[in-house]
Protein backbone atom coordinates (compact mmCIF):
# COMPACT_ATOMS: atom_id res chain seq x y z
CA UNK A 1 60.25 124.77 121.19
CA UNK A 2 56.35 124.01 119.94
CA UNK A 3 53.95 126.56 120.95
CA UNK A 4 49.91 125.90 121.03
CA UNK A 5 48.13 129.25 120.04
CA UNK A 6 44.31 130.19 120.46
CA UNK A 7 43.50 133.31 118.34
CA UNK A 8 39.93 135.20 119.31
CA UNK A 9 37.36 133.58 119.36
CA UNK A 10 35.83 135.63 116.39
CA UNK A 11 33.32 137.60 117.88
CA UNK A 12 32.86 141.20 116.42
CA UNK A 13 34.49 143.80 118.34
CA UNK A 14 32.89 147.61 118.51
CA UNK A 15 35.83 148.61 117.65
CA UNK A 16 39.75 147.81 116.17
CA UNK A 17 41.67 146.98 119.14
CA UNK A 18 44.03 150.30 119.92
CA UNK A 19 46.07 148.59 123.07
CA UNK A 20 47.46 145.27 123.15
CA UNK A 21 48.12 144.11 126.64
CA UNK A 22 51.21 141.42 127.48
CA UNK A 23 50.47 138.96 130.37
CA UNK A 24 53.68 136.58 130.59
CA UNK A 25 52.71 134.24 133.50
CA UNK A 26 54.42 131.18 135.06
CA UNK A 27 52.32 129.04 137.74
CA UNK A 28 50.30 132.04 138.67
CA UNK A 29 46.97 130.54 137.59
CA UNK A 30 44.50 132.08 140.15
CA UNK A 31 46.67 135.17 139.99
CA UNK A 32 46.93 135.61 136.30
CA UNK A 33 43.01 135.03 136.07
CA UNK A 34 42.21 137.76 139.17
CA UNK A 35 44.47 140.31 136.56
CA UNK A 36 42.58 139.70 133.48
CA UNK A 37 39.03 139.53 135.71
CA UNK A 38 39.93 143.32 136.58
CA UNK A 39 41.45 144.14 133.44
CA UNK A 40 38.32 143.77 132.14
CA UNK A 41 36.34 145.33 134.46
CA UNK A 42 37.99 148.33 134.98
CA UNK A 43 38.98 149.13 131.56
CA UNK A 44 35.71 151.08 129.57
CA UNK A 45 37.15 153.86 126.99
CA UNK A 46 40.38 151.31 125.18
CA UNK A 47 39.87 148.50 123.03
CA UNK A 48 41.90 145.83 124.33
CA UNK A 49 43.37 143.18 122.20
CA UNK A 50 45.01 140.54 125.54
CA UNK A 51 47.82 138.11 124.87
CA UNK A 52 48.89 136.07 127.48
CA UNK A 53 52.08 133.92 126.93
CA UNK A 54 52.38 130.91 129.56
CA UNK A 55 55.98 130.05 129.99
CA UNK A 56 55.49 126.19 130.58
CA UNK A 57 53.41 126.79 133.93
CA UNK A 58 52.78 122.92 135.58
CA UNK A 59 49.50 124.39 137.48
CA UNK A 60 46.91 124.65 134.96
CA UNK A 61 47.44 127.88 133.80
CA UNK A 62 47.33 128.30 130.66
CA UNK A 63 43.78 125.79 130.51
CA UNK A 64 42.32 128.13 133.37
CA UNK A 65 43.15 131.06 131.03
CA UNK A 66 41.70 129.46 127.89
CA UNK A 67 38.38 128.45 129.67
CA UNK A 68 37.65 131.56 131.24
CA UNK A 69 38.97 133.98 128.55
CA UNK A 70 38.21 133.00 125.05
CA UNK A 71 38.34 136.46 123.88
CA UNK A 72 42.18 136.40 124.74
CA UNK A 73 44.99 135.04 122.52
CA UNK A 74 46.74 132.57 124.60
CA UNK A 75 50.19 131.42 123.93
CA UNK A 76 51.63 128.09 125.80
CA UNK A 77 54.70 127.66 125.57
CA UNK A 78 56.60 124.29 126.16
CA UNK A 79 59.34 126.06 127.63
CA UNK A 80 60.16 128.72 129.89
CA UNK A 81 61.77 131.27 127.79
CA UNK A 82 61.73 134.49 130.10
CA UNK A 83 59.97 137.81 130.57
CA UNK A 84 61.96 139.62 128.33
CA UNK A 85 61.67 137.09 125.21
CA UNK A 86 58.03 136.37 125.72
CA UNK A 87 57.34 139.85 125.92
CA UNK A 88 59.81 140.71 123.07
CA UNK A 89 57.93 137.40 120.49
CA UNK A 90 54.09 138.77 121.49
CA UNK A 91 55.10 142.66 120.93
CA UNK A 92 57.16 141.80 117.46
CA UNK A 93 53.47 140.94 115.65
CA UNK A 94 51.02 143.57 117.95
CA UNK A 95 48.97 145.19 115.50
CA UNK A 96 48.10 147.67 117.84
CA UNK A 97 49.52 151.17 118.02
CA UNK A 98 50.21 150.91 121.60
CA UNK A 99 51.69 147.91 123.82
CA UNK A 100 51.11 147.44 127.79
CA UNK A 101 53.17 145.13 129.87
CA UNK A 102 50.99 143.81 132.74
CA UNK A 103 52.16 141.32 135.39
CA UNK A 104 50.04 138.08 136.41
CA UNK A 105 50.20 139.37 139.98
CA UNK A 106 48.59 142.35 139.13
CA UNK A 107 45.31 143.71 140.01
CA UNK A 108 44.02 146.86 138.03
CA UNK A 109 41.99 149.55 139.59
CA UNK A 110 39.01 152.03 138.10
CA UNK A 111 40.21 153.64 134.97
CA UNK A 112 43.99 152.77 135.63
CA UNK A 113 43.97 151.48 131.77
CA UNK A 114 42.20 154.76 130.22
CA UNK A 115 43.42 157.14 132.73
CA UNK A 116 47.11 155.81 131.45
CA UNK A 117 46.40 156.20 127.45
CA UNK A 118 45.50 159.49 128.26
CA UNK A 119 47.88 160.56 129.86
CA UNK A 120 50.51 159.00 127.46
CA UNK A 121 47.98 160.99 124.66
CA UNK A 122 48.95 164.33 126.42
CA UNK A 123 52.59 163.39 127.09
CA UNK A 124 54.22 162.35 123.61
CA UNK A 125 57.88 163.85 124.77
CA UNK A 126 57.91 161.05 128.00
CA UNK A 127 57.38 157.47 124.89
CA UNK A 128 57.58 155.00 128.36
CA UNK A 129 54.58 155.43 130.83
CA UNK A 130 53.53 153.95 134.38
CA UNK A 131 51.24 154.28 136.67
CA UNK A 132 50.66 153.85 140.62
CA UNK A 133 51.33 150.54 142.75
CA UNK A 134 49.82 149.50 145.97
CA UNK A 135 49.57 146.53 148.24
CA UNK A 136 46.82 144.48 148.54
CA UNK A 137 45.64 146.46 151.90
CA UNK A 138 45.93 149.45 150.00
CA UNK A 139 49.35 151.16 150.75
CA UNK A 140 51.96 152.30 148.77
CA UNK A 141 54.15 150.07 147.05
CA UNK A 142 57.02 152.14 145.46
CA UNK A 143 58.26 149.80 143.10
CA UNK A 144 56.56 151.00 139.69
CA UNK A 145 59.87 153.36 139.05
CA UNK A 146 62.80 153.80 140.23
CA UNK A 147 66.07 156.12 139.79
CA UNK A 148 69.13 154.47 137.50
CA UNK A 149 72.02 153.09 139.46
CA UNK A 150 74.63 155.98 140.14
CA UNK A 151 78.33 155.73 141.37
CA UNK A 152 76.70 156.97 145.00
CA UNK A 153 73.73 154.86 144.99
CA UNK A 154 75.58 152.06 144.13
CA UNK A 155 78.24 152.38 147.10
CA UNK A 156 75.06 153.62 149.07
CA UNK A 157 73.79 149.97 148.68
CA UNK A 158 77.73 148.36 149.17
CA UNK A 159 78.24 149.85 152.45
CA UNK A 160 74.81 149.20 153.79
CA UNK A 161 73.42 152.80 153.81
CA UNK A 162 70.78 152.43 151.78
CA UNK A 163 69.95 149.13 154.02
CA UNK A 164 70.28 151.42 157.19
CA UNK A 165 68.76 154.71 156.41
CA UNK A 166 65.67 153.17 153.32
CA UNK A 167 63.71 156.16 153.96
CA UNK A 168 66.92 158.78 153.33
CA UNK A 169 66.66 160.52 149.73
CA UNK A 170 70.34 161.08 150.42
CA UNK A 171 71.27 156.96 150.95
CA UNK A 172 68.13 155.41 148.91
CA UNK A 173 68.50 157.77 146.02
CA UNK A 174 66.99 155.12 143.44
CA UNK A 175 63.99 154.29 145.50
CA UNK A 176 63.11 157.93 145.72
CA UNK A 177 61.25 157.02 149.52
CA UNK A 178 59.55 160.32 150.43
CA UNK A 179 57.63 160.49 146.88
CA UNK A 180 54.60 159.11 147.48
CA UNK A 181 54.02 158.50 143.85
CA UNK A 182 51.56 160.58 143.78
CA UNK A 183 52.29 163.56 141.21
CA UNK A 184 53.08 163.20 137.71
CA UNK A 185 57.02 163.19 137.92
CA UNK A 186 59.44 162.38 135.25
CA UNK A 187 61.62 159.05 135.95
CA UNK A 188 64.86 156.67 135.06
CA UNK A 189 62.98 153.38 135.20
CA UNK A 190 59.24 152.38 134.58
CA UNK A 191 59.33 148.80 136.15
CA UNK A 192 58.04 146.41 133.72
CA UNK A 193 55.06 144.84 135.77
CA UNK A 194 52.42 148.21 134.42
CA UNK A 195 54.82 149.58 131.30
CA UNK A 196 53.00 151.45 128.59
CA UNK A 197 54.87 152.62 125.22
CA UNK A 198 54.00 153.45 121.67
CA UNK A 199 54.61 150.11 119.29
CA UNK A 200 56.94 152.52 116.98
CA UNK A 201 59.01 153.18 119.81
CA UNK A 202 59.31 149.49 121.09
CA UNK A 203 60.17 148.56 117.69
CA UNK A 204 62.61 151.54 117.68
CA UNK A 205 64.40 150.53 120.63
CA UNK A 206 64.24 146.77 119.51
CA UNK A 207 62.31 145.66 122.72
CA UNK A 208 63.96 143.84 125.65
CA UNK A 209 67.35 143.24 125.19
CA UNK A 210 67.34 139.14 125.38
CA UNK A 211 70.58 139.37 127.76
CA UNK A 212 68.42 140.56 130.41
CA UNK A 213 66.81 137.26 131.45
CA UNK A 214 64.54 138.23 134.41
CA UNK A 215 65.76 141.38 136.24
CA UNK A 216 66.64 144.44 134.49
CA UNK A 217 65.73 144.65 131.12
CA UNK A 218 63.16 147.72 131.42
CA UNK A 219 65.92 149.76 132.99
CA UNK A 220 67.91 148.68 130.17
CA UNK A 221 65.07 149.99 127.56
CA UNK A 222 64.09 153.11 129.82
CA UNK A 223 67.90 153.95 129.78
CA UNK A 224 68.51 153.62 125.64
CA UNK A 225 64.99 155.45 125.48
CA UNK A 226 66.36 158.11 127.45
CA UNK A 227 69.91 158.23 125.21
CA UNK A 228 67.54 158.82 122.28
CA UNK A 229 65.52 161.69 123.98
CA UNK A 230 62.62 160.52 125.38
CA UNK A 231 61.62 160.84 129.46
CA UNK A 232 59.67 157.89 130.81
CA UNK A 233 57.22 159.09 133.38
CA UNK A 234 54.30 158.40 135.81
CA UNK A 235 50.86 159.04 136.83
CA UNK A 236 49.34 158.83 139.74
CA UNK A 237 45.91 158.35 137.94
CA UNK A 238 47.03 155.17 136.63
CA UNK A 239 46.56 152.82 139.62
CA UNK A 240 47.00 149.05 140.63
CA UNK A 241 47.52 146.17 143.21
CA UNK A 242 50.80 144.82 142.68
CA UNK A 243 52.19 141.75 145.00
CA UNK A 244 55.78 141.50 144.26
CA UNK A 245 57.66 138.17 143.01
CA UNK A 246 54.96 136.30 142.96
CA UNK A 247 56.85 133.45 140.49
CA UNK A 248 60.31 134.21 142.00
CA UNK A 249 62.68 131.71 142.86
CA UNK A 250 64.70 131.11 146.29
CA UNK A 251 65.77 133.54 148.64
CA UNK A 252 69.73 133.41 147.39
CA UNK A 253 68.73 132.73 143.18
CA UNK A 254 66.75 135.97 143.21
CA UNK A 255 69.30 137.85 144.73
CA UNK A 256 71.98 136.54 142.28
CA UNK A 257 69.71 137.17 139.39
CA UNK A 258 69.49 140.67 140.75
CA UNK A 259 73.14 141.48 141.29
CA UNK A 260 73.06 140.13 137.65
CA UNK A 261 71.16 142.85 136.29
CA UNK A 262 73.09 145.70 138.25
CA UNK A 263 76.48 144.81 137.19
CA UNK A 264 74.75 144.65 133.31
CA UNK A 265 73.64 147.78 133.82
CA UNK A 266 77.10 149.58 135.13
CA UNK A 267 78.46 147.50 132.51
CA UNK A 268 76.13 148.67 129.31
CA UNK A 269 75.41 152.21 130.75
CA UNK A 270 77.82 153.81 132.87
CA UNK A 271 80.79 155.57 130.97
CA UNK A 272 83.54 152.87 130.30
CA UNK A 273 85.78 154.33 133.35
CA UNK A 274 83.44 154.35 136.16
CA UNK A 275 82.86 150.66 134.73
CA UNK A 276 85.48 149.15 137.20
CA UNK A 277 84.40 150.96 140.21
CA UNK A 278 80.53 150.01 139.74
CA UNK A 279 82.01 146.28 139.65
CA UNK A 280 84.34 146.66 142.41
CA UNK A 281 81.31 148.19 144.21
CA UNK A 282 79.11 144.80 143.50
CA UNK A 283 82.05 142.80 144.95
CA UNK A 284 82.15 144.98 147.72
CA UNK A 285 77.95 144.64 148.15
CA UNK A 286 78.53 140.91 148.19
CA UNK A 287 81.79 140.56 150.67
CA UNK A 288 80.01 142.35 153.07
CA UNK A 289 76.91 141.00 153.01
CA UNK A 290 78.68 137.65 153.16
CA UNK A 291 80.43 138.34 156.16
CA UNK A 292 77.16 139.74 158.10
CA UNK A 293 75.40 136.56 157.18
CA UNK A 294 78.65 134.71 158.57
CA UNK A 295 78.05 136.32 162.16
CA UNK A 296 74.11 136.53 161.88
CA UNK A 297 73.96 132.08 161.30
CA UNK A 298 71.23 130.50 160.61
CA UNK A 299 69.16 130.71 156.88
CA UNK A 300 71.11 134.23 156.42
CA UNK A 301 74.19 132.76 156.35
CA UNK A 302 73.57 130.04 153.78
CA UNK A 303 71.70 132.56 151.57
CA UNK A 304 74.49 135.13 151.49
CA UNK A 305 76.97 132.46 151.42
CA UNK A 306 75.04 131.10 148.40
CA UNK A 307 75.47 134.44 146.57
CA UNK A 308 78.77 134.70 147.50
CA UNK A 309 79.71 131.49 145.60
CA UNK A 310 77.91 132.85 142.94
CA UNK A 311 79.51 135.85 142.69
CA UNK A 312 81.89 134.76 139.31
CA UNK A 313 78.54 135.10 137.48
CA UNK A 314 76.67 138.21 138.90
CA UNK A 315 79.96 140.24 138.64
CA UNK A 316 80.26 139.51 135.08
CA UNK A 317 76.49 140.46 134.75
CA UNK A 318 74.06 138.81 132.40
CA UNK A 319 76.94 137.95 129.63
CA UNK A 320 78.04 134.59 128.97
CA UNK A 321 81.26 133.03 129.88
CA UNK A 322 83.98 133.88 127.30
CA UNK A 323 82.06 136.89 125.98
């Protein structure tokens, strides 16, 4: 793999850059350019040093980037390497003392970037920080943390209860639905599309774990995090517009990718018993979703029929055959 670079452009800065902010795109061109527009905008007491790694987009992305932004470092690579290894390659030479993950498909509100260093300032014990998502039309979007996967939530989401009763703290345990994310609250999992943490601690922790290929892998580094001490939280001062797989794949890939990540996760973090049930319960998840599709026809049953055949590789999770 041959990567082009484009350091700064060499103008003098007020100050040494104290945050540096990973953007991994992939054919999000007008996306990726509305983030950094209101990254900039919105961000007045850090000094921002911006990398964005392209991950071979074919619409003009990482040009757009380079024309627009010549203050930011661009990286485009000729191949698609992932989230987790771009993220892991731009973080392993930050100079910075802190590193922020932001999504392309991001749009960051007033003070969301200095409202977040300070509250990771006044909250060294948490090391992992997030903010706020909403919508475009404003509403909450609860995906910037979640719970960990659990023995219950995970049969929860095989039987269909968490699919039946979403807004139930007692079925949807890991979505955590009547939180409005709108307190500071500690949590399992800061999602990886607005993820602040100290470079030390990165470095620590040895970033993303490369296994991890698109799904997963901050639950995987809030989860040794918290095995080492630390408490990931949120802020409701930090907010932004997040859309929500705005590079994902088909209907049936993304759900195989996901039930990828879950079984890695039962498999690297639950106790080596339980390990066997959490699989069992990903089988289960799949059979039954299988048969619904079945009786339902149409483009349900060829996506959960789809998954189904995959099901050899998401029940062995993100490890390779033979491993």
């Amino acid at each position: 793999m041959t990567e082009t670079r484009r350091a700064d452009d060499g103008r003098p800065e007020a100050q040494p850059a104290e945050l540096t902010v990973i953007v991994v795109s992939y054919n999000t061109r007008e996306l990726t350019l509305a983030a950094l527009r209101t990254l900039h905008a919105t961000t007045k007491a850090t000094a921002l040093h911006v990398v964005v790694w392209d991950n071979a987009s074919e619409d003009g992305s990482a040009e757009a980037v380079a024309a627009e932004f010549p203050e930011a470092e661009l990286i485009a690579s000729d191949d698609n390497i992932g989230f987790a290894a771009a993220n892991n390659r731009v973080a392993d030479r930050a100079g910075t003392e802190w590193l922020l993950l932001l999504n392309p498909d991001t749009e960051v509100h007033e003070g969301a970037i200095d409202n977040l260093m300070a509250f990771a300032r006044a909250h060294p014990e948490a090391g992992i920080y997030g903010g706020r998502t909403v919508f475009p039309d404003g509403s909450l979007n609860i995906a910037s943390c979640w719970r960990r996967i659990t023995p219950w939530s995970a049969f929860c989401m095989a039987t269909g209860l968490t699919a039946a009763f979403p807004r139930s703290e007692l079925f949807n345990p890991e979505a955590m639905p009547s939180w409005k994310r709108d307190s500071v609250r500690e949590v399992d999992i800061v999602v990886g599309c607005f993820l602040l943490i100290r470079r030390d601690l990165w470095r620590e922790l040895g970033g993303f774990d490369l296994r991890y290929w698109m799904y997963g892998e901050e639950a995987d580094l809030c989860a040794r995090a918290r095995a080492r001490g630390w408490r990931p939280a949120i802020t409701p001062d930090a907010q932004i517009m997040h859309l929500v797989g705005a590079a994902s794949r088909t209907q049936s890939g993304k759900r195989v990718l996901l039930a990828q990540a879950r079984t890695q996760l039962i498999r690297d973090h639950w106790p080596a018993a339980l390990v066997p049930l959490g699989v069992g319960l990903m089988w289960l998840w799949g059979a039954l979703r299988m048969t619904g599709g079945r009786l339902a026809g149409g483009t349900r049953r060829e996506t959960w029929e789809a998954v189904w055949h995959a099901r050899r590789d998401w029940l062995q999770g993100y490890t390779a055959p033979g491993e």
